[in-house]
N, C-alpha and C. Protein backbone atom coordinates (compact mmCIF):
# COMPACT_ATOMS: atom_id res chain seq x y z
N UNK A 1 3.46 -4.85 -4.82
CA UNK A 1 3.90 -3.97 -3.75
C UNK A 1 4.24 -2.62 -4.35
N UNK A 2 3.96 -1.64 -4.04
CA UNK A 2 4.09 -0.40 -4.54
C UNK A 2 4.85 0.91 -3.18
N UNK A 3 6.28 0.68 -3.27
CA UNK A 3 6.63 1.49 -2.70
C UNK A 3 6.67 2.73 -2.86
N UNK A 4 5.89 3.49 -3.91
CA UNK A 4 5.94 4.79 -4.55
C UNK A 4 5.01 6.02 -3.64
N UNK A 5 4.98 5.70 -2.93
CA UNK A 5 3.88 6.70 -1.70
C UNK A 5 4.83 7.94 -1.19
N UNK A 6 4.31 9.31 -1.24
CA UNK A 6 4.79 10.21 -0.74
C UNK A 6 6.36 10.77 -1.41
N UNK A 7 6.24 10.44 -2.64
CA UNK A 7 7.16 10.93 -3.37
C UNK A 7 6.73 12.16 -4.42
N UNK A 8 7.56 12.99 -4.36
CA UNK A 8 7.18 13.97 -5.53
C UNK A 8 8.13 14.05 -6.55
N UNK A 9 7.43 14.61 -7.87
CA UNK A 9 8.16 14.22 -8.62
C UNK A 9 9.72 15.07 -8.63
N UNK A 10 10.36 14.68 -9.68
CA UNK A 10 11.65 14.66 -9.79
C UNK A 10 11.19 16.52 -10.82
N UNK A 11 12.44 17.28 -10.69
CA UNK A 11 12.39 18.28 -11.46
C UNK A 11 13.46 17.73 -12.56
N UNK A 12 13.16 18.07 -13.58
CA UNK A 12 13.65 17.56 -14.87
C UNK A 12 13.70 18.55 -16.23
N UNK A 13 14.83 18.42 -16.55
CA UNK A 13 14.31 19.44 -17.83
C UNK A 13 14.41 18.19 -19.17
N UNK A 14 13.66 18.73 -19.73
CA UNK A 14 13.08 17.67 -21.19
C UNK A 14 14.33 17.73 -22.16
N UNK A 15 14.79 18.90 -22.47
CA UNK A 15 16.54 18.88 -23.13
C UNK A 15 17.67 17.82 -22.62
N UNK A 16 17.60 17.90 -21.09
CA UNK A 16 18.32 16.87 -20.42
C UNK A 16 18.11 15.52 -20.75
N UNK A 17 16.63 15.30 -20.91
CA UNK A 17 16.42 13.85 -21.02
C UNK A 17 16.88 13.22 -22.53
N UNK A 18 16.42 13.95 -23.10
CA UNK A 18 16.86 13.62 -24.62
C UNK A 18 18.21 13.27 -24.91
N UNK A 19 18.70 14.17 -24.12
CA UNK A 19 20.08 14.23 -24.47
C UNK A 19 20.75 12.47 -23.35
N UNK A 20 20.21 12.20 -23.04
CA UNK A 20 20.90 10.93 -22.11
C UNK A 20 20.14 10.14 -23.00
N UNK A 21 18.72 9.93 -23.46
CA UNK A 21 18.06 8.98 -24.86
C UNK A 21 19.22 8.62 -25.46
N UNK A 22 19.87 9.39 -25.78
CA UNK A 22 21.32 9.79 -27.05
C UNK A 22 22.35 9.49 -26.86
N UNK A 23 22.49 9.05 -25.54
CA UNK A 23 23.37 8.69 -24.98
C UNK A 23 24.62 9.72 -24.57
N UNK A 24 24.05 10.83 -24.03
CA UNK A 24 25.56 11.95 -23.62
C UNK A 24 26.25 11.82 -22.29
N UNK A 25 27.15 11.36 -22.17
CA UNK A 25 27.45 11.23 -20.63
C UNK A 25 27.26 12.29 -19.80
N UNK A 26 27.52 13.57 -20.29
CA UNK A 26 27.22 14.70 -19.28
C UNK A 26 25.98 14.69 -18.85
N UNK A 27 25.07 14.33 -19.84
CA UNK A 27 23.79 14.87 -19.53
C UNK A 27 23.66 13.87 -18.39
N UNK A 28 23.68 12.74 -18.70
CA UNK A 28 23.78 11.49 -17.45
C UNK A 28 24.05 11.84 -16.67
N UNK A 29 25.47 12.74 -16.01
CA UNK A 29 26.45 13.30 -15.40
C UNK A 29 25.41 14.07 -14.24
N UNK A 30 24.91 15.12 -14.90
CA UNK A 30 23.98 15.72 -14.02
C UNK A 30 22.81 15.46 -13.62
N UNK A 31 22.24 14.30 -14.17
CA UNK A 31 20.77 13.48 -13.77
C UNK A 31 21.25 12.70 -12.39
N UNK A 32 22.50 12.54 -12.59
CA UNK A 32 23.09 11.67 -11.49
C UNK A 32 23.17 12.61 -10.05
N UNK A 33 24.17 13.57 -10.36
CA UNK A 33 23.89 14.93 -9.48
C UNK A 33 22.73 15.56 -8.83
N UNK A 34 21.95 15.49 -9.76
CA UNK A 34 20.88 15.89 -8.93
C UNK A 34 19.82 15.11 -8.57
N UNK A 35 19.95 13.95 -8.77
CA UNK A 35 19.08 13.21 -7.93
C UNK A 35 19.30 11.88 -7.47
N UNK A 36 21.11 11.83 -7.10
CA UNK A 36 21.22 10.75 -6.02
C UNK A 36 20.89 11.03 -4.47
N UNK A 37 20.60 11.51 -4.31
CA UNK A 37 20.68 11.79 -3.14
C UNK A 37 19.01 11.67 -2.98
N UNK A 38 18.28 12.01 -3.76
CA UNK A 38 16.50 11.77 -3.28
C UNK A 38 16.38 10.56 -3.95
N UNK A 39 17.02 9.23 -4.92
CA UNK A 39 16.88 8.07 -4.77
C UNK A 39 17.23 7.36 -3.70
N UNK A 40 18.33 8.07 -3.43
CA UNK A 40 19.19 7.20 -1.38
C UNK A 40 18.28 7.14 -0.85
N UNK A 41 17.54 8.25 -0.32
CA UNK A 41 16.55 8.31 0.84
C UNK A 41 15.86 8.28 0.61
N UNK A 42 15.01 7.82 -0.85
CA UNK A 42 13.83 6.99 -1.40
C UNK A 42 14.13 5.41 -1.00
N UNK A 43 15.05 4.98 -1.39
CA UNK A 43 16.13 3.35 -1.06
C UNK A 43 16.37 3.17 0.50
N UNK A 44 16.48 3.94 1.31
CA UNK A 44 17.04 3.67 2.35
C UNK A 44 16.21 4.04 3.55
N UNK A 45 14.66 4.53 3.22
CA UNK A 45 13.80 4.67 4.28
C UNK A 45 12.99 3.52 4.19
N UNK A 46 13.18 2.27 3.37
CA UNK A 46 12.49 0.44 3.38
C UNK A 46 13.47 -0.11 4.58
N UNK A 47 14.10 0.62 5.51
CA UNK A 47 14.81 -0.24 6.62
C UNK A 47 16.28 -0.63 5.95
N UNK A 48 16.75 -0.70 5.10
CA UNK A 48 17.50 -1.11 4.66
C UNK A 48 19.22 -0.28 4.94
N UNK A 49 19.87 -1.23 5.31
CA UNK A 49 21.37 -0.92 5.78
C UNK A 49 21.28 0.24 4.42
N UNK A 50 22.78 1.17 5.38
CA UNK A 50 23.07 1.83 4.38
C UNK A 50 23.27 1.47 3.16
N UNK A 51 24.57 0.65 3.65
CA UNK A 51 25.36 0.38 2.25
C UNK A 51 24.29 -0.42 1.09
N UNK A 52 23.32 -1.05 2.06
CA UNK A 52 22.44 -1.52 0.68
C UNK A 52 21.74 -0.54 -0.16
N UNK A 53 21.37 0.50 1.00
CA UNK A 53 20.79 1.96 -0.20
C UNK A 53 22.08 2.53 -1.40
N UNK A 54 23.45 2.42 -0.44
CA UNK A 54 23.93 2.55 -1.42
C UNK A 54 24.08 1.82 -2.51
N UNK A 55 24.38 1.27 -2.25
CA UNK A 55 24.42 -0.04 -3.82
C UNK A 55 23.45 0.01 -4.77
N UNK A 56 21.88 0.03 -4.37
CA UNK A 56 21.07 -0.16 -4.79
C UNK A 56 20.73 1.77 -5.73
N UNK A 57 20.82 2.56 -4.92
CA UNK A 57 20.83 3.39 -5.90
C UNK A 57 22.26 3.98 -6.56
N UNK A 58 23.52 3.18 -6.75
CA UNK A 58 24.18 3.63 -8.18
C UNK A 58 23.87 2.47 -8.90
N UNK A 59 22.73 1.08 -8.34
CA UNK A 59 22.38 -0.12 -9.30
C UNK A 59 21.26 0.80 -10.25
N UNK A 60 20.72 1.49 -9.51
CA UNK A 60 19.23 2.44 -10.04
C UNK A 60 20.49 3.58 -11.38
N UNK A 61 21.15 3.95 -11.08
CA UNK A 61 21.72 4.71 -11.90
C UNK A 61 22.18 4.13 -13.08
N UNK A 62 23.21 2.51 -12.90
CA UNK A 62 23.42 1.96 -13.96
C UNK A 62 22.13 1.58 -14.76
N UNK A 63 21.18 1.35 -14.26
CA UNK A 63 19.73 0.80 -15.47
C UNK A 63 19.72 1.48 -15.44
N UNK A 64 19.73 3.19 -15.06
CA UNK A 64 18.67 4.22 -15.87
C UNK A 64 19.90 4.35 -17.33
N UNK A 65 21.36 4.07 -17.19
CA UNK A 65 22.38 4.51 -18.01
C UNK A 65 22.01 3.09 -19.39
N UNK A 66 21.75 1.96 -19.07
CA UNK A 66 21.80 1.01 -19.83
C UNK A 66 19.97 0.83 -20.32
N UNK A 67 19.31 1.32 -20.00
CA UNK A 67 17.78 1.76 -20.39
C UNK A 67 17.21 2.43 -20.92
N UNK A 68 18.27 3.88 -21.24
CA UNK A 68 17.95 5.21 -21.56
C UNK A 68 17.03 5.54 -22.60
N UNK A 69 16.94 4.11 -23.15
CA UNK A 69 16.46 4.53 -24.74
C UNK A 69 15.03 3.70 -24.36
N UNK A 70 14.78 3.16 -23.71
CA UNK A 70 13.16 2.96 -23.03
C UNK A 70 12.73 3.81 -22.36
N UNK A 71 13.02 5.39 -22.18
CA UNK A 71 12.14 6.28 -21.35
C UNK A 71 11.50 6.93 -22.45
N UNK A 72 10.51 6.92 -22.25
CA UNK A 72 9.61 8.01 -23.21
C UNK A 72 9.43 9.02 -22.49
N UNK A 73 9.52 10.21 -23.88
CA UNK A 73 9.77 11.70 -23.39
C UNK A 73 8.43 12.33 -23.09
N UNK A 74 7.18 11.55 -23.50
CA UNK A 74 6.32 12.25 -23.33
C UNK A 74 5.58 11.39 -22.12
N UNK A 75 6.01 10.68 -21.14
CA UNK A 75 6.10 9.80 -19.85
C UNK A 75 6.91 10.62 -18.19
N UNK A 76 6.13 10.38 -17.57
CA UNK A 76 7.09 10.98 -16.32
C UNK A 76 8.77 10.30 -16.42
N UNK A 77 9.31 10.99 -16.34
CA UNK A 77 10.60 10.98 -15.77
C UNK A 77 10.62 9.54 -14.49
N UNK A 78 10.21 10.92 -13.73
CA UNK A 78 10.40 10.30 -11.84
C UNK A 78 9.65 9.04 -12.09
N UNK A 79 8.54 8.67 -12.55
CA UNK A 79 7.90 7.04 -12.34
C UNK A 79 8.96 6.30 -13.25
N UNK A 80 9.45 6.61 -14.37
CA UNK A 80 10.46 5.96 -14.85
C UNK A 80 12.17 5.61 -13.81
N UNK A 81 12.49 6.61 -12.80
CA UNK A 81 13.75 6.15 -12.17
C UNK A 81 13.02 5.28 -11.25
N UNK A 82 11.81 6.02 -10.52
CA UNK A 82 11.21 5.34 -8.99
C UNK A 82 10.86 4.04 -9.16
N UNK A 83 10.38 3.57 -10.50
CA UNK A 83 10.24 1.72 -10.88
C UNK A 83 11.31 1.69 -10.96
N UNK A 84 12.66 1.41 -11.51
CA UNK A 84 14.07 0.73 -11.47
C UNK A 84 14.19 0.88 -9.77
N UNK A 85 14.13 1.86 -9.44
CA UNK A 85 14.29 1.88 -7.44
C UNK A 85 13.48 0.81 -7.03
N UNK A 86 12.14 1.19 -7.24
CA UNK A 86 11.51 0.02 -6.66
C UNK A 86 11.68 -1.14 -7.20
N UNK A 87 11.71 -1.60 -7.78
CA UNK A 87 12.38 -3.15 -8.26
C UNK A 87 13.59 -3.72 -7.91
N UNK A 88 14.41 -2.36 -7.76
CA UNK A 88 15.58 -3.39 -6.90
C UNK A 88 15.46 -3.27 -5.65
N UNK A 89 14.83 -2.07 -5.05
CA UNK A 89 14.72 -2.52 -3.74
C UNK A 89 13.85 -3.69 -2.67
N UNK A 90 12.53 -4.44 -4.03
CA UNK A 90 12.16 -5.92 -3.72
C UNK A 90 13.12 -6.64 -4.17
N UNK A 91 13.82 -6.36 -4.98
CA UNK A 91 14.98 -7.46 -5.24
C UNK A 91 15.72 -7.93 -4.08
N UNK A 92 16.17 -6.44 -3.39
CA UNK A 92 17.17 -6.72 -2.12
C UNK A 92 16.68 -7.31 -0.89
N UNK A 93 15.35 -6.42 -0.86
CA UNK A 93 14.68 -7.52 0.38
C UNK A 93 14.24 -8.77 0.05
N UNK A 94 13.98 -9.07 -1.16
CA UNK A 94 13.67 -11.00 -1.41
C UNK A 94 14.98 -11.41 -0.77
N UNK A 95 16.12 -11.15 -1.25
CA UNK A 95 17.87 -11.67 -1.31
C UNK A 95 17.87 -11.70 0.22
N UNK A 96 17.21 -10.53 1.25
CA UNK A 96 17.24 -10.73 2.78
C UNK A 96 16.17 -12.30 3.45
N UNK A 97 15.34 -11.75 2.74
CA UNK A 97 14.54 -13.41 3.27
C UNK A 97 14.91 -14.54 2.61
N UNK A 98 15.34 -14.60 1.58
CA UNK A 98 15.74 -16.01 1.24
C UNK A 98 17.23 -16.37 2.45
N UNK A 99 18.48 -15.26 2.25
CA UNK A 99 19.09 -15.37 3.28
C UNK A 99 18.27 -15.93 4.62
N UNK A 100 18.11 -15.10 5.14
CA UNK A 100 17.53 -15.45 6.21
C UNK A 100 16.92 -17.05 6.19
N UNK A 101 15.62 -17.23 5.64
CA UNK A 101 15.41 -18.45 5.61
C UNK A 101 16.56 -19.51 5.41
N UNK A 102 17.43 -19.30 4.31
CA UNK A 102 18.80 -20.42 4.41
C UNK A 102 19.84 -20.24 5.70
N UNK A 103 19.78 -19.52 6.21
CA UNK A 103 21.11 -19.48 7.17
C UNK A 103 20.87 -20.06 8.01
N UNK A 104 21.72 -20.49 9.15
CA UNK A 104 21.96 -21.23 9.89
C UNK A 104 22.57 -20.44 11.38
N UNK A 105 21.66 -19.23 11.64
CA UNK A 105 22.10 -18.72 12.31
C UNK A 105 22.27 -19.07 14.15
């Protein structure tokens, strides 16, 4: 399943990225800043309750923080956050149909 349609990429500066490789919290700090808000409404136009967009993208933020050192610098950026997005956001909808199928509504 490839939810990656109609996305553009992320603006990024290459100093920034390195510097989160390295582990700098600031630099993190402002990767976060400037692009929670176009992972939300990347996360939250699959139908999905708010609060699950929310969750799901500061879940997208913690792997990009605990991953950092698997992005290659000479690799897009944006396909590197938009797979952690997309993976949890089949994660969350499997977790809705299995619900669903178990409940007893």
């Amino acid at each position: 399943m490839n939810l990656s349609s109609n996305r553009s990429p992320l603006p990024i500066d290459s100093d920034l990225i390195n510097k989160l490789i390295l582990g700098q919290l600031d630099a993190f700090k402002k990767i976060y800043a400037l692009h929670f808000k176009r992972v939300f409404h990347f996360t939250h136009r699959f139908s999905l309750s708010v609060e699950d967009a929310e969750e799901i993208t500061q879940d997208v933020f913690v792997k990009l923080w605990q991953k950092r050192n698997l992005i290659d610098e000479e690799r897009s950026f944006s396909n590197f956050l938009y797979t952690i997005a997309q993976n949890l956001v089949i994660d969350k909808m499997r977790q809705h149909v299995s619900y669903e199928k178990n409940c007893a509504c």
